[in-house]
Protein backbone atom coordinates (compact mmCIF):
# COMPACT_ATOMS: atom_id res chain seq x y z
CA UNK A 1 -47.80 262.97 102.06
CA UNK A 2 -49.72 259.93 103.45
CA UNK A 3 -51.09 260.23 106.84
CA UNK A 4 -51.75 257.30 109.47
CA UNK A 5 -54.88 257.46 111.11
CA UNK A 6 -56.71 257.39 115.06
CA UNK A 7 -59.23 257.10 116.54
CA UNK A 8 -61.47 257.23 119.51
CA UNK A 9 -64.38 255.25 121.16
CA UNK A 10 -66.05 255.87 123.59
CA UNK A 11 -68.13 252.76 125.20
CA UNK A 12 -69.34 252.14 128.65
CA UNK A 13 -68.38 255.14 129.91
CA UNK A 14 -64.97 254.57 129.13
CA UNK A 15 -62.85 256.39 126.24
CA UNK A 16 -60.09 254.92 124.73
CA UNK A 17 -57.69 256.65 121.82
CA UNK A 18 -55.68 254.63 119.43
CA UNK A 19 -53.15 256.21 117.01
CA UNK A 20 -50.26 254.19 114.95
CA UNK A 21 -47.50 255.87 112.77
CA UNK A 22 -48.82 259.57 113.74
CA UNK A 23 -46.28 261.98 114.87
CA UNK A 24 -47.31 264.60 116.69
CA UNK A 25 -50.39 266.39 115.79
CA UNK A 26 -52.82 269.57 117.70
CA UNK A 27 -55.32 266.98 116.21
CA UNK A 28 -54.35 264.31 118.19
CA UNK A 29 -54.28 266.39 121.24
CA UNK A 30 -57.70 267.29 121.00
CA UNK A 31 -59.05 263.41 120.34
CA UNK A 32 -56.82 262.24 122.93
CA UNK A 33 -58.63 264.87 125.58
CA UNK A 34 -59.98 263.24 128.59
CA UNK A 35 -59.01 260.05 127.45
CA UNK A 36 -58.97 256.88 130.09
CA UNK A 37 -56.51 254.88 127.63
CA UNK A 38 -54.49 256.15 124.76
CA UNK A 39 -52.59 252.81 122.64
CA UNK A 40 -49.86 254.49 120.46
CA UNK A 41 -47.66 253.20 119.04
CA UNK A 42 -43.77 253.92 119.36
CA UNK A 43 -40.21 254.61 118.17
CA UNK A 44 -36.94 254.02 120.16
CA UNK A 45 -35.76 256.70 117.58
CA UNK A 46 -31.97 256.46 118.99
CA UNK A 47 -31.57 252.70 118.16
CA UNK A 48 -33.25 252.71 114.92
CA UNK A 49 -31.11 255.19 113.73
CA UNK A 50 -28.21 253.04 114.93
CA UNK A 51 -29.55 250.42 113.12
CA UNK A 52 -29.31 252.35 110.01
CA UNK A 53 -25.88 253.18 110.31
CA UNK A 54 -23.87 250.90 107.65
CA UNK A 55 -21.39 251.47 105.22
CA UNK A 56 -24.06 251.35 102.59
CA UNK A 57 -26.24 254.04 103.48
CA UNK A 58 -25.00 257.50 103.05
CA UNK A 59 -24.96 259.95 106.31
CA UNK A 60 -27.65 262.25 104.64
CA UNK A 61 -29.83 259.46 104.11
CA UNK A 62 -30.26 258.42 107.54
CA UNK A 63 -30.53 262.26 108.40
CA UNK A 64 -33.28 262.16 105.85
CA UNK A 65 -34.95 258.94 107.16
CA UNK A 66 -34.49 260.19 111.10
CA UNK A 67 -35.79 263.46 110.39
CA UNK A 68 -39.36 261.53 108.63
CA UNK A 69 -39.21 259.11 111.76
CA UNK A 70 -39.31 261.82 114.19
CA UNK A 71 -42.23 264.16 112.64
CA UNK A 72 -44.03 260.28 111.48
CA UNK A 73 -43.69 258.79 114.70
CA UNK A 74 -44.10 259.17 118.49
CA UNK A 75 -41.24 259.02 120.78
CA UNK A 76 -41.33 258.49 124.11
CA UNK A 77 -41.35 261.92 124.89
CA UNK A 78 -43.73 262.72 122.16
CA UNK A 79 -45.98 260.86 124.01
CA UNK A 80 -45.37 261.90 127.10
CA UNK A 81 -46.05 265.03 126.16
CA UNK A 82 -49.75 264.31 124.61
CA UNK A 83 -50.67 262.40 127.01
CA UNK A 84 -50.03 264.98 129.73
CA UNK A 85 -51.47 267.65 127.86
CA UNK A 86 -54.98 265.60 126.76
CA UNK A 87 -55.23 263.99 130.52
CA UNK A 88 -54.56 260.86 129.58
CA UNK A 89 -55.31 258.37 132.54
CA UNK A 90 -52.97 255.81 131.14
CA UNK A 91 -50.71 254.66 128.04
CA UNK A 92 -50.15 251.69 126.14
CA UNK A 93 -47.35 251.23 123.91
CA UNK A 94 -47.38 248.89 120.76
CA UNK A 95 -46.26 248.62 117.56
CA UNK A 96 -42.69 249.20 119.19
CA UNK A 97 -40.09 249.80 116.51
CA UNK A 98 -37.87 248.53 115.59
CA UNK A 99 -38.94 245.63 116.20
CA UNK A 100 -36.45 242.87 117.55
CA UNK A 101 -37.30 239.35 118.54
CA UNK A 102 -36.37 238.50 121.56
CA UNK A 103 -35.12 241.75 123.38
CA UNK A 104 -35.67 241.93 127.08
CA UNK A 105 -34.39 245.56 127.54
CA UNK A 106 -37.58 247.57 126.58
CA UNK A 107 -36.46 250.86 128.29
CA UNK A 108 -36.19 253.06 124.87
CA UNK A 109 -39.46 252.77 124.23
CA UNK A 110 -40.29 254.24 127.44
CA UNK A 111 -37.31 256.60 128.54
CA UNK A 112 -38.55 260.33 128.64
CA UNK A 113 -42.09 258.97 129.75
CA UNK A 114 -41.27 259.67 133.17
CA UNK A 115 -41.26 263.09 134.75
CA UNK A 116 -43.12 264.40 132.08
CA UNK A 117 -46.50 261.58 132.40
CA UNK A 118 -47.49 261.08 135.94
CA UNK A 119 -49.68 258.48 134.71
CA UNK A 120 -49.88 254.34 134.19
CA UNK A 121 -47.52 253.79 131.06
CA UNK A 122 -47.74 249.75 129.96
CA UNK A 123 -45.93 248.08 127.29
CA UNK A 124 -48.80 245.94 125.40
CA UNK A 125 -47.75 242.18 125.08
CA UNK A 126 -50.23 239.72 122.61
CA UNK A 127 -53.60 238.86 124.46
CA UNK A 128 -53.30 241.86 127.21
CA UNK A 129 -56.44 243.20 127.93
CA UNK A 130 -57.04 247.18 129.28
């Protein structure tokens, strides 16, 4: 099975953490530690799996796909979770999937952030800067 991977600098007295297409991971927990900025990506796991509902794709496919998306991929809870546990200081979510031009409500890829992450969650947009 093919792994994404992350990684961590630390410059200026400032750590940051990026991961992409990692699920969750003890691994990740332990580079995130401490961390003033973790950039992971994100699934809004309940729409893409309505996405994939067609007549053309069989039931136990998508339970096949969902079930790789989940253990592949953070949720928002996911990283709610790590981030909480590592000390993150704040999040930044990209790569948000899916991905669909033009969408103003954002709110999967955040909902089950709160409550759990008492920290600064952003949703990265081209040129930001952290």
């Amino acid at each position: 099975m093919s792994r994404s991977y992350s990684y961590r600098i630390e410059s200026h007295g400032r750590t940051m953490v990026y991961t992409g297409d990692t699920g969750p991971s003890a691994n990740l927990d332990l580079l995130a530690r401490d961390a003033d900025l973790l950039v992971a990506e994100v699934i809004d796991l309940p729409l893409t799996i309505e996405r994939l509902r067609r007549p053309e794709i069989r039931s136990e496919m998508i339970e096949g796909l969902a079930s790789h998306m989940e253990r592949d991929h953070l949720t928002p809870s996911a990283i709610a979770q790590l981030a909480k546990r590592a000390g993150v200081r704040k999040v930044v979510l990209t790569h948000l999937v899916p991905t669909i031009d033009g969408r103003t409500d954002l709110s999967g890829f955040t909902k089950g952030l709160a409550g759990v992450f008492d920290g600064e969650v952003v949703i990265a947009r081209d040129l930001d800067r952290f």
